[in-house]
C-alpha atoms as a PDB file:
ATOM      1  CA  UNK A   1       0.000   0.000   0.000  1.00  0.00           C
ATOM      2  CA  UNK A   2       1.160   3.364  -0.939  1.00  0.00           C
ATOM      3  CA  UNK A   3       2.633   5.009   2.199  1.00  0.00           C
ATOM      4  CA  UNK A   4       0.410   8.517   2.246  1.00  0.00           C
ATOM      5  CA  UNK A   5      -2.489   6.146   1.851  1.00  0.00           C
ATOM      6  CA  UNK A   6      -1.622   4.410   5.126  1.00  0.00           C
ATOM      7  CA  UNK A   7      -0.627   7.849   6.810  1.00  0.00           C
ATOM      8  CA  UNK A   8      -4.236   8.891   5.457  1.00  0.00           C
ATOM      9  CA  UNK A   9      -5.792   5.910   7.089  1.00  0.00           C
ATOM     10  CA  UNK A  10      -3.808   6.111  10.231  1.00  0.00           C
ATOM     11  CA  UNK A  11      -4.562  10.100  10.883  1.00  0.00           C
ATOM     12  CA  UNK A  12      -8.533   8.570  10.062  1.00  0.00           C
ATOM     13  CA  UNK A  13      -8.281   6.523  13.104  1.00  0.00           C
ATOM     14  CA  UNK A  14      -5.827   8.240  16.052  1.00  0.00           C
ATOM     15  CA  UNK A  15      -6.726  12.233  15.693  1.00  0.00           C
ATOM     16  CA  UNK A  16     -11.024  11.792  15.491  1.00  0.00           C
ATOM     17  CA  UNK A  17     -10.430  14.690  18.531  1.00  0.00           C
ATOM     18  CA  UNK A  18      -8.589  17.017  16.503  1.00  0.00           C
ATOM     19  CA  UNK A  19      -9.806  19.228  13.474  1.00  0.00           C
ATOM     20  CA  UNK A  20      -6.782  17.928  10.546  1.00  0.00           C
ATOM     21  CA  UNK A  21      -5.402  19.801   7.268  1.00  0.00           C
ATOM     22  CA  UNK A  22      -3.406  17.822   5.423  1.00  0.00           C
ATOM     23  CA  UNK A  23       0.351  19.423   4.497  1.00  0.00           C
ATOM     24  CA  UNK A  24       3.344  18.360   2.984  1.00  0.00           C
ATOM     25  CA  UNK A  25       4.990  15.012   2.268  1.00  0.00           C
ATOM     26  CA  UNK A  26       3.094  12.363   5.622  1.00  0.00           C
ATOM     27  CA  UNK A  27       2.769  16.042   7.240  1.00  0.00           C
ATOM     28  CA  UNK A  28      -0.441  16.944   8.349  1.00  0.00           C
ATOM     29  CA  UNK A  29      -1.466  20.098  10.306  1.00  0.00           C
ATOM     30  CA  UNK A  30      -4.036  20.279  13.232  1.00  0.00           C
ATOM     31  CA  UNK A  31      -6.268  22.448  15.143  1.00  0.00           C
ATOM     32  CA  UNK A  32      -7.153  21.622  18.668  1.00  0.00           C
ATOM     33  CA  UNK A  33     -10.294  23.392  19.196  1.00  0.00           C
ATOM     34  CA  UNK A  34      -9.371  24.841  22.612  1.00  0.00           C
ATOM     35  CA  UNK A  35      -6.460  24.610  25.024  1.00  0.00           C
ATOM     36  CA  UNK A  36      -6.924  25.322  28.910  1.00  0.00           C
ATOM     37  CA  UNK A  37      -3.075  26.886  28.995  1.00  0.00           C
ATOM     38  CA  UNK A  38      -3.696  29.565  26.646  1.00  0.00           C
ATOM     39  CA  UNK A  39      -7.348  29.685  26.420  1.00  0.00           C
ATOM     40  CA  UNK A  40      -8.078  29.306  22.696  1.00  0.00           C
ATOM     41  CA  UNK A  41      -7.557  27.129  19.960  1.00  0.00           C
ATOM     42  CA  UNK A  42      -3.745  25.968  18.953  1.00  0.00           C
ATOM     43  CA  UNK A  43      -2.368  24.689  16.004  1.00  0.00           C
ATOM     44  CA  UNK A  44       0.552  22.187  15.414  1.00  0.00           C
ATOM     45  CA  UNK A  45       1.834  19.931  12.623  1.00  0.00           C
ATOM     46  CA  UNK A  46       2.525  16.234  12.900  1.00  0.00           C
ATOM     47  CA  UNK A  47       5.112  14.251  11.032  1.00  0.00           C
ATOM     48  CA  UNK A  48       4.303  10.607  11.095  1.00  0.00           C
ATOM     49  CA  UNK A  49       7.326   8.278   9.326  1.00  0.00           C
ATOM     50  CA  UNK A  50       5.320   6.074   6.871  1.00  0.00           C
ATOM     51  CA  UNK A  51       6.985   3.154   8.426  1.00  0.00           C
ATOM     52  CA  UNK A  52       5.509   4.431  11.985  1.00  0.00           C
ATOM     53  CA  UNK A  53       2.005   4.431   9.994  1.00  0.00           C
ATOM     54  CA  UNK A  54       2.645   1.242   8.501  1.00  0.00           C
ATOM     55  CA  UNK A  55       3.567  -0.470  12.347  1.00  0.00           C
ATOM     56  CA  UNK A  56       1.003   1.334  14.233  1.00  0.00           C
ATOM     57  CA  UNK A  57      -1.921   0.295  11.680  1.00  0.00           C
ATOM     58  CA  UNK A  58      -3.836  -2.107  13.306  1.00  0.00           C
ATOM     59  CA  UNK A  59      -1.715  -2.204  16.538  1.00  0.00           C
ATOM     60  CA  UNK A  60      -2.357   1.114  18.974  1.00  0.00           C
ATOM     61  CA  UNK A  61      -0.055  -0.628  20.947  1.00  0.00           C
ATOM     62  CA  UNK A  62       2.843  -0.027  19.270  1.00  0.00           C
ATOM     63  CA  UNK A  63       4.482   3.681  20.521  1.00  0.00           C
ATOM     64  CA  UNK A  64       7.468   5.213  19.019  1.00  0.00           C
ATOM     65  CA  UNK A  65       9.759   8.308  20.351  1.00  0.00           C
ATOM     66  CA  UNK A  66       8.560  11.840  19.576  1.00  0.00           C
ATOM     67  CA  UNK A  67      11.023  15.046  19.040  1.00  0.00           C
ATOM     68  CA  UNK A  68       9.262  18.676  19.646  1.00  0.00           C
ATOM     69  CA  UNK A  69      10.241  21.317  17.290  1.00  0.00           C
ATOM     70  CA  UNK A  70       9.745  24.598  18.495  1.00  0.00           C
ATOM     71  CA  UNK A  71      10.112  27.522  15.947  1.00  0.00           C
ATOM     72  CA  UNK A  72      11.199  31.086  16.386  1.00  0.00           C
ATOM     73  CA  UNK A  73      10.112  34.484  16.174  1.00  0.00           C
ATOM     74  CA  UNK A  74       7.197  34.993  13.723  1.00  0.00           C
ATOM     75  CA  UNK A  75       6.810  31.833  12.631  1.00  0.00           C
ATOM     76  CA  UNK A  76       3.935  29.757  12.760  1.00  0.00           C
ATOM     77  CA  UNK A  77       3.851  25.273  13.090  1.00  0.00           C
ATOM     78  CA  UNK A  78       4.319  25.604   8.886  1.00  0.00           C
ATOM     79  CA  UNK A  79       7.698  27.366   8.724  1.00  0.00           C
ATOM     80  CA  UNK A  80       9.318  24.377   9.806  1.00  0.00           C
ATOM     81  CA  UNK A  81       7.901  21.373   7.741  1.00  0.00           C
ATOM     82  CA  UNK A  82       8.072  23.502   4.809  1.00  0.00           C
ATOM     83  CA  UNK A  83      11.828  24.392   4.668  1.00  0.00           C
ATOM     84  CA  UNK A  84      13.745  22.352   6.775  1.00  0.00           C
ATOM     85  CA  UNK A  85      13.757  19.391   4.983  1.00  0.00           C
ATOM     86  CA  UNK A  86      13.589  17.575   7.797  1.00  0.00           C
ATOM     87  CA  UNK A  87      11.689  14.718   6.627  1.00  0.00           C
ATOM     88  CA  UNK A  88      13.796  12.466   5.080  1.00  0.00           C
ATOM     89  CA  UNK A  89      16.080  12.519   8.714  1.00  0.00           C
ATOM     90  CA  UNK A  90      12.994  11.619  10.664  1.00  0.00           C
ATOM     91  CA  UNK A  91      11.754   8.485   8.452  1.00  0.00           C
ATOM     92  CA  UNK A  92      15.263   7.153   8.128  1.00  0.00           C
ATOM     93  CA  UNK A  93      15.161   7.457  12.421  1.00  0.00           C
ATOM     94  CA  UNK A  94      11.542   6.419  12.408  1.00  0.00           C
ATOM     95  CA  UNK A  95      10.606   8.951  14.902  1.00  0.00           C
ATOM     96  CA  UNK A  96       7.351  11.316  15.028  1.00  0.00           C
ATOM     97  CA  UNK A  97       7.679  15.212  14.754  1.00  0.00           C
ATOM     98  CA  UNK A  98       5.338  17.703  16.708  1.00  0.00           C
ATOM     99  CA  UNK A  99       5.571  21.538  15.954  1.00  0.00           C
ATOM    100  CA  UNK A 100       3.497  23.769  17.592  1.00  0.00           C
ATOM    101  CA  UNK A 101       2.300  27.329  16.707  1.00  0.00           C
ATOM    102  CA  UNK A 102       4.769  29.793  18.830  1.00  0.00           C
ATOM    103  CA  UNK A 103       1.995  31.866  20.195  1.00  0.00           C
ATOM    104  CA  UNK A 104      -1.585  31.904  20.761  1.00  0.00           C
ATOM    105  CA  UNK A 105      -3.995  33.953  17.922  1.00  0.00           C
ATOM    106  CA  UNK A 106      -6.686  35.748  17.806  1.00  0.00           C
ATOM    107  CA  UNK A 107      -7.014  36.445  21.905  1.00  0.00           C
ATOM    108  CA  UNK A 108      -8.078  39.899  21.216  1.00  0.00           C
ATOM    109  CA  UNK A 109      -5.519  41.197  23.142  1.00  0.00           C
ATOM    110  CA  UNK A 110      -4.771  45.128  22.725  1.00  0.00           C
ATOM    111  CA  UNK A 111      -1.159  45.249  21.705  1.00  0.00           C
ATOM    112  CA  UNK A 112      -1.149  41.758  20.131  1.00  0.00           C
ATOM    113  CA  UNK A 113      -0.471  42.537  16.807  1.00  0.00           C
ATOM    114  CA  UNK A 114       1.769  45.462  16.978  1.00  0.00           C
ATOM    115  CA  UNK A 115       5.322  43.858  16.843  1.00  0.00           C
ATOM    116  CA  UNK A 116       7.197  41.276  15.421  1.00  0.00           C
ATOM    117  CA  UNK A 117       8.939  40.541  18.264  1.00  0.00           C
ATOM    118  CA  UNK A 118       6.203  40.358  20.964  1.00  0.00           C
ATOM    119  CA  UNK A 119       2.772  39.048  21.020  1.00  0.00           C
ATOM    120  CA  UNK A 120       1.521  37.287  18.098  1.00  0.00           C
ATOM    121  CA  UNK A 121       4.476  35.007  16.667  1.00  0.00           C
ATOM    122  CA  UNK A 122       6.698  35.719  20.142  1.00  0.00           C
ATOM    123  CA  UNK A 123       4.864  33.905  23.141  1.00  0.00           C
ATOM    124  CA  UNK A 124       8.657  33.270  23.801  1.00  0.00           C
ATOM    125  CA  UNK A 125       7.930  29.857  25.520  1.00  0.00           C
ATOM    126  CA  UNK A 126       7.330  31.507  28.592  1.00  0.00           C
ATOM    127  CA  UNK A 127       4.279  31.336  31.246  1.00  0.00           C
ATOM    128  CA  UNK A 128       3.114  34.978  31.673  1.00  0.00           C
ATOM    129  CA  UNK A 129       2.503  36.923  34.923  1.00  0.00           C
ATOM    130  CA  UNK A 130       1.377  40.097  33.775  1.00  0.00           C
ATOM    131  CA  UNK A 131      -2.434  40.853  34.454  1.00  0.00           C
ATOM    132  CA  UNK A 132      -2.880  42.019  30.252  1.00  0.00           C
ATOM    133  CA  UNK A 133      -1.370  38.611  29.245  1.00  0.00           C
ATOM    134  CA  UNK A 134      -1.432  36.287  31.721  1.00  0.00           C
ATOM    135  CA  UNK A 135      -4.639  34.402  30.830  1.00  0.00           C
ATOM    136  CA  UNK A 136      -3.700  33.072  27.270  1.00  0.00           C
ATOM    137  CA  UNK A 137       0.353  34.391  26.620  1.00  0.00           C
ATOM    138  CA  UNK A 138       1.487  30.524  28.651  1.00  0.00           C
ATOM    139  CA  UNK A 139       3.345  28.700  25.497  1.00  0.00           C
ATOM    140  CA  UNK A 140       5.616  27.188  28.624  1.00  0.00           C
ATOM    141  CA  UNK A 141       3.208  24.964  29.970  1.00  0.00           C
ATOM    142  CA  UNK A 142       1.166  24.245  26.799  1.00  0.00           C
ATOM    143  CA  UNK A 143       4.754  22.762  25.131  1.00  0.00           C
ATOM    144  CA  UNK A 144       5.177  20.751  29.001  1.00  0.00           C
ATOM    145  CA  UNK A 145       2.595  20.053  29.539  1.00  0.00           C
ATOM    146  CA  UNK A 146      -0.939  20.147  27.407  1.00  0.00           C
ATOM    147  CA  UNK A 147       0.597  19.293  24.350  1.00  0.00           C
ATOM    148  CA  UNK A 148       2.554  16.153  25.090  1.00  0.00           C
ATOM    149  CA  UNK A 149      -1.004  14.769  26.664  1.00  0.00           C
ATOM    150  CA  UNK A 150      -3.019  15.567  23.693  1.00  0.00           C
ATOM    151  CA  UNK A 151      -0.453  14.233  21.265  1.00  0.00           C
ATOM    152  CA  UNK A 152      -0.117  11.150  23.495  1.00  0.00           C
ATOM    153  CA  UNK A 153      -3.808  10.630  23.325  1.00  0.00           C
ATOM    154  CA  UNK A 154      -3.890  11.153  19.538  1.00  0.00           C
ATOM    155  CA  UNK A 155      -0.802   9.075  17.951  1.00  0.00           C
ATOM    156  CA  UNK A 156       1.203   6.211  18.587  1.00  0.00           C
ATOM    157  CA  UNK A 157       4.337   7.820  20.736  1.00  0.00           C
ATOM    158  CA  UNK A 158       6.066   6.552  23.786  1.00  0.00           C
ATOM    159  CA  UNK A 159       5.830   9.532  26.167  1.00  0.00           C
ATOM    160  CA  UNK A 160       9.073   8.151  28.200  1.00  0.00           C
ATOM    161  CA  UNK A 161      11.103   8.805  24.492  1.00  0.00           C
ATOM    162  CA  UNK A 162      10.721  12.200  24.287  1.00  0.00           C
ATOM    163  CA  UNK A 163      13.531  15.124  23.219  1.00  0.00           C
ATOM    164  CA  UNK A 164      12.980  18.687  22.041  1.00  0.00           C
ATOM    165  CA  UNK A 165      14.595  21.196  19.775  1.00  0.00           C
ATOM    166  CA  UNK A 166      14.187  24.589  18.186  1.00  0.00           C
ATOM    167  CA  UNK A 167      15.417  27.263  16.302  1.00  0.00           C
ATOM    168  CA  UNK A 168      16.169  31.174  17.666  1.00  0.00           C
ATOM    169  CA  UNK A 169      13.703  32.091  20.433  1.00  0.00           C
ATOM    170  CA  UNK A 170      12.542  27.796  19.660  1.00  0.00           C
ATOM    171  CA  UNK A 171      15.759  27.148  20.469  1.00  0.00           C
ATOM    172  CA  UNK A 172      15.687  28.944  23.700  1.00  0.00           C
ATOM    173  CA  UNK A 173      12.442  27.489  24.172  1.00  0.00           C
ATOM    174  CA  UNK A 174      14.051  24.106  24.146  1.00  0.00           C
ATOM    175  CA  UNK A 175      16.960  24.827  26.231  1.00  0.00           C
ATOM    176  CA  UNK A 176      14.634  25.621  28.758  1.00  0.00           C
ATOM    177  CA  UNK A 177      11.617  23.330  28.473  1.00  0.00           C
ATOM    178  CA  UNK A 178      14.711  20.695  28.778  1.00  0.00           C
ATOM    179  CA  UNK A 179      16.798  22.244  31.934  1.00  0.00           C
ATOM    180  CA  UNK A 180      13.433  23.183  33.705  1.00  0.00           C
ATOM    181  CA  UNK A 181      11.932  19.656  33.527  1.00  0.00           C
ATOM    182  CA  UNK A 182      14.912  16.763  34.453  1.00  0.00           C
ATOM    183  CA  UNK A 183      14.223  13.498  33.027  1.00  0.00           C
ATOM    184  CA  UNK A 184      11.158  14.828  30.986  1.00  0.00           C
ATOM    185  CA  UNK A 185      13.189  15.070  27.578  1.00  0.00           C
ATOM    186  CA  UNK A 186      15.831  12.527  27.140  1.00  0.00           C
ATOM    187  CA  UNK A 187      17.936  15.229  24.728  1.00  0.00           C
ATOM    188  CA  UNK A 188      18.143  18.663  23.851  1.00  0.00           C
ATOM    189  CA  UNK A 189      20.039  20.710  20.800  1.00  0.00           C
ATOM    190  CA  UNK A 190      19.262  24.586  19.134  1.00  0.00           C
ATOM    191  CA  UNK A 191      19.769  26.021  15.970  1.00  0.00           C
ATOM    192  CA  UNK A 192      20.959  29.397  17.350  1.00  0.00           C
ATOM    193  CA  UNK A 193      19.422  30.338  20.348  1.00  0.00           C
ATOM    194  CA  UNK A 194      18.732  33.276  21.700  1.00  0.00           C
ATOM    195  CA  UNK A 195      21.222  31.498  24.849  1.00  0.00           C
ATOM    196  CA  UNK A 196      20.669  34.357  27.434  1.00  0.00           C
ATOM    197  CA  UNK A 197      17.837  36.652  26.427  1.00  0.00           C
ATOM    198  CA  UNK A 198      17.907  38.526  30.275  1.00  0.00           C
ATOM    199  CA  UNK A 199      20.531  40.851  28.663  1.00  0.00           C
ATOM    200  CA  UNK A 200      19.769  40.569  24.992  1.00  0.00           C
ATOM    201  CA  UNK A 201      16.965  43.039  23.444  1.00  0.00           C
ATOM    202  CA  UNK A 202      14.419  40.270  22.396  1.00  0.00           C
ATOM    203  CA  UNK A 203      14.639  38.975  25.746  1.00  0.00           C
ATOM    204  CA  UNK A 204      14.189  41.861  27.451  1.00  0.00           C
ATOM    205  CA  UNK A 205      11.482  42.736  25.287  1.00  0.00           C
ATOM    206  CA  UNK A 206       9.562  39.923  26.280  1.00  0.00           C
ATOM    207  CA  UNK A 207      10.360  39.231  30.017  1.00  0.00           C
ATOM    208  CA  UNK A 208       9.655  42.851  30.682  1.00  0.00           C
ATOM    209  CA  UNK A 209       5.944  42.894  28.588  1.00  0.00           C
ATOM    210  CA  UNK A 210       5.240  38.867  29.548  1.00  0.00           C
ATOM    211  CA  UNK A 211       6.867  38.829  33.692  1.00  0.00           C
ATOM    212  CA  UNK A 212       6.934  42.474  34.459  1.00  0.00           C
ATOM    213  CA  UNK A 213       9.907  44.823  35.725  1.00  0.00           C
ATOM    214  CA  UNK A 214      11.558  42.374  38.040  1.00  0.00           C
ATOM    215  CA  UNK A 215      14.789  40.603  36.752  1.00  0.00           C
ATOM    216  CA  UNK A 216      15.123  38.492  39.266  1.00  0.00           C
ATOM    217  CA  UNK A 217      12.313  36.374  37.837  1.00  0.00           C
ATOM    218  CA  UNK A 218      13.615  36.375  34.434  1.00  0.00           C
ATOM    219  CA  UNK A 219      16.210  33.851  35.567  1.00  0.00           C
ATOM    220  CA  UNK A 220      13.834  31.196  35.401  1.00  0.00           C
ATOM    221  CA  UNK A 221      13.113  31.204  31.586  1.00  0.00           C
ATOM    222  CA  UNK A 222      16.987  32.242  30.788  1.00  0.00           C
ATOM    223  CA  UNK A 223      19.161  28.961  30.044  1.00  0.00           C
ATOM    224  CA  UNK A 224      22.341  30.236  30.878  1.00  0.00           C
ATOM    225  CA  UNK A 225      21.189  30.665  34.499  1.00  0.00           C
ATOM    226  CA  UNK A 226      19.210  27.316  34.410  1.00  0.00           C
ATOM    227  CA  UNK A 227      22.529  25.256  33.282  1.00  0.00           C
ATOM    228  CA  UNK A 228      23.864  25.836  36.480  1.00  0.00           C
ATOM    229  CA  UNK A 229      20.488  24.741  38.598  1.00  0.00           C
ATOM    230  CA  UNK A 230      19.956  21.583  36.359  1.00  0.00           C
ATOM    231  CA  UNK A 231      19.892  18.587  38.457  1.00  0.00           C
ATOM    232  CA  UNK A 232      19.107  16.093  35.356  1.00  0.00           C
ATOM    233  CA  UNK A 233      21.695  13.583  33.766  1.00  0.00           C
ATOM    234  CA  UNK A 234      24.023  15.486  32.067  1.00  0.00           C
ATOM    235  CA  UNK A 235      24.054  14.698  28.629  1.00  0.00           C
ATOM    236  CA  UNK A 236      25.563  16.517  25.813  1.00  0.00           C
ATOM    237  CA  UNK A 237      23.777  19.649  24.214  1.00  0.00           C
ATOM    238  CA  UNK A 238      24.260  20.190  20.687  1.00  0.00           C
ATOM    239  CA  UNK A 239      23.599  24.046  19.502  1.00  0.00           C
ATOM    240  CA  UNK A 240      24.383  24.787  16.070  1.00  0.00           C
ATOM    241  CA  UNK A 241      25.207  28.770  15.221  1.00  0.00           C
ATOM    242  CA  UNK A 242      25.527  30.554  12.338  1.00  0.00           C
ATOM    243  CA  UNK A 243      29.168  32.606  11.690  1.00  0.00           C
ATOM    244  CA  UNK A 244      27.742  35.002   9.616  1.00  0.00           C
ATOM    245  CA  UNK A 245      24.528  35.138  11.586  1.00  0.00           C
ATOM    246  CA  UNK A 246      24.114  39.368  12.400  1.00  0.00           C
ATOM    247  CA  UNK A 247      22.024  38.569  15.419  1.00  0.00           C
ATOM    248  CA  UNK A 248      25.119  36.397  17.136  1.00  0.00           C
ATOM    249  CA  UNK A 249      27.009  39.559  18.987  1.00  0.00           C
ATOM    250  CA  UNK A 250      23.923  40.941  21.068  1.00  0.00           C
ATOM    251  CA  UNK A 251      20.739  39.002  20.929  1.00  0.00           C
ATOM    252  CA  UNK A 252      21.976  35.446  20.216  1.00  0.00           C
ATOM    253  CA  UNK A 253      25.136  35.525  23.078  1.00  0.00           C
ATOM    254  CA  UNK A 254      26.231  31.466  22.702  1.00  0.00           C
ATOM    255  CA  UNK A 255      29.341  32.241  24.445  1.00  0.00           C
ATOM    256  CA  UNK A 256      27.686  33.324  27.665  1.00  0.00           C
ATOM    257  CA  UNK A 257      25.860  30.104  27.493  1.00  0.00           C
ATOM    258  CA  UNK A 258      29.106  27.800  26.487  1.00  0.00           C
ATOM    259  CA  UNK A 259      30.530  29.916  29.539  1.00  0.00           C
ATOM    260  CA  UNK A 260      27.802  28.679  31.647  1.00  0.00           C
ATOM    261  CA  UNK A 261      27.873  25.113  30.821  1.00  0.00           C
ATOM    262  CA  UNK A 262      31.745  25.205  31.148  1.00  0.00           C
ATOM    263  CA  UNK A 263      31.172  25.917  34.417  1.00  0.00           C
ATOM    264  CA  UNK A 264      28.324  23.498  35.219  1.00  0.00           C
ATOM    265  CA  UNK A 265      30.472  20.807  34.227  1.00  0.00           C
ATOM    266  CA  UNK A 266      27.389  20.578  31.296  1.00  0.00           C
ATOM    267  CA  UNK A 267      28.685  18.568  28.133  1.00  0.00           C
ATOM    268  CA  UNK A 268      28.103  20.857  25.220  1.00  0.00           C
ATOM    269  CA  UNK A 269      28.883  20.126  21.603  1.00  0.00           C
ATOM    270  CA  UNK A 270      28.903  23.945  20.362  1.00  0.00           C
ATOM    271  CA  UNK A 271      29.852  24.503  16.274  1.00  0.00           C
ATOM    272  CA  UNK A 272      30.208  27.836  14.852  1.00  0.00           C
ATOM    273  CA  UNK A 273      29.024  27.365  11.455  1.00  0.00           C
ATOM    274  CA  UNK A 274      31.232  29.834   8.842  1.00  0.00           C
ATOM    275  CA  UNK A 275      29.413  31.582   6.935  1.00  0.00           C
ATOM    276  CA  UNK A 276      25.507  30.547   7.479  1.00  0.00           C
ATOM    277  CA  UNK A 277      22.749  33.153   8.627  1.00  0.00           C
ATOM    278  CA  UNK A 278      20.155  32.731  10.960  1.00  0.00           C
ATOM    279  CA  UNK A 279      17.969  31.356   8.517  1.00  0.00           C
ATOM    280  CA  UNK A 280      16.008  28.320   7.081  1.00  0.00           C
ATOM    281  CA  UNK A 281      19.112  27.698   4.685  1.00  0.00           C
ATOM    282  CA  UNK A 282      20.989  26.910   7.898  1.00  0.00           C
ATOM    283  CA  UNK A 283      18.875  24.849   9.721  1.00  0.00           C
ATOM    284  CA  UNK A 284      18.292  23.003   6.606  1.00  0.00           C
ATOM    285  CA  UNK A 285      22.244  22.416   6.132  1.00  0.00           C
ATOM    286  CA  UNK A 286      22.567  20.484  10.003  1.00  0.00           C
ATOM    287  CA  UNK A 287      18.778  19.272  10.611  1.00  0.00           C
ATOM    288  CA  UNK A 288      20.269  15.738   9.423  1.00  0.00           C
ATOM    289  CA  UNK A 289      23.297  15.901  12.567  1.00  0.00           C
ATOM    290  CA  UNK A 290      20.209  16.623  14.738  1.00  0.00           C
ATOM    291  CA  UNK A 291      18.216  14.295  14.108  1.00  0.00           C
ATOM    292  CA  UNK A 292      20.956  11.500  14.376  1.00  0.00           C
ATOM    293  CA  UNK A 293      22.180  13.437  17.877  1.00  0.00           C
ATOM    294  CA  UNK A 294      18.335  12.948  18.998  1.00  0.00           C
ATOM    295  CA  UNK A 295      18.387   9.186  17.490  1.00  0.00           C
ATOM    296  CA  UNK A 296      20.984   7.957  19.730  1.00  0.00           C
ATOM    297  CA  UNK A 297      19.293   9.007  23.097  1.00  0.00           C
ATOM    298  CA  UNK A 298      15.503   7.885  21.996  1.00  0.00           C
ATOM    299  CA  UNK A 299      16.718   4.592  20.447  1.00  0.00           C
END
């Protein structure tokens, strides 16, 4: 049998819960019609490997490990299964892709729409605390925790084989979904991360709008002050950054995180790509190393 037509069949029978759009390649997109953490409806795209489709259909026993992409500034859950090229990396390791939106939409929120860099597109993976945005801006615990229990209940992954990556403010999001949680992902990498965004403008930006004036609680969202708190097994970090990328010297700041993890005693695998950008071009150049870092821990 053709292997969209079992990937058809197979989305037929585990997502009846979820509203589905069909995407690229065995992608599909879906809406869940509302989420308690950000109180609306979220979107996210699912990659299932045909040979995932082709095991699980008949047999809902049968679980395989899931990686969480988490995208950057702007983007929405299509950016990233339409030029990454990541597809080919995840059938070869037979494991299942989940990318959510990076924001809630459409909460009515005055303000929402007005920058790039905060609000819609730019929930910044954090759980807000400020009155305007703390009912719906909580992109922290829906990527924790609502997301991995709908997507449990909806497809055939193994909950205890679970890693997470993510590109710019995704791959801060990932850095600190993973040191936050111990023993919740079982691996971690970034496309370049915005690595200590207390001192960097986008950070500040969105601490200051999403957790108010005091810095103190910034920490907690910041992965180069996590590193040091993480109580976890230690195993290696890859981040991937772009030489050429113009956003490295004062938004990005890897060295203050290699710094950090130096001191933590943190195994990090940190590559300084010459001459890539911070954009899809150069994720699409290394997805393959990170899918085969991820592989080895979720075997």
């Amino acid at each position: 049998m053709n292997s969209l037509i079992f990937v058809a069949s197979f989305f037929a029978r585990y997502s009846r819960p979820l509203r589905s759009q069909f995407s690229l390649c065995c992608c599909k997109r879906f809406s869940q019609p509302f989420s308690k953490e950000t109180g609306c409806s979220m979107t996210f795209a699912a990659y299932i490997p045909p040979q995932v489709a082709a095991a699980a259909d008949g047999d809902t026993s049968k679980k395989f490990p899931v990686l969480y992409w988490l995208s950057g500034l702007t983007c929405t859950e299509k950016n990233f299964i339409e030029k990454s090229g990541f597809q080919r990396f995840a059938a070869e390791a037979g494991i299942v892709v989940i990318g959510p939106d990076t924001s809630p939409r459409g909460c009515n929120i005055e303000g929402e729409e007005d920058a790039y860099d905060f609000g819609t597109g730019a929930g910044f993976y954090v759980d807000a605390t400020e009155e305007k945005w703390k009912k719906n801006y909580r992109m922290y615990s829906y990527v924790t925790k609502e997301l991995p229990v709908v997507v449990a209940a909806n497809f055939p992954v193994d909950p205890s084989r679970q890693s997470i990556f993510g590109h710019s403010a995704g791959g801060h999001g990932a850095l600190i979904c993973f040191l936050k949680n111990p023993g919740q992902y079982r691996s971690v990498s970034a496309f370049a991360p915005i690595s200590n965004p207390s001192v960097a403008p986008w950070g500040i930006k969105a601490f200051t709008g999403y957790l108010g004036s005091n810095q103190d609680a910034w920490k907690q969202y910041d992965a180069t002050h996590l590193i040091g708190q993480y109580t976890g097994e230690k195993v290696e970090i890859l981040i991937d950054q772009g030489g050429a990328d113009d956003n490295k010297a004062n938004q990005l700041l890897p060295q203050n995180f290699e710094e950090a993890a130096k001191i933590a005693g943190h195994p990090l695998r940190y590559r300084d790509q010459e001459g890539y950008d911070h954009g899809y071009y150069f994720v699409a150049s290394f997805i393959g190393d990170h899918f085969k870092h991820h592989a080895k821990f979720l075997a």
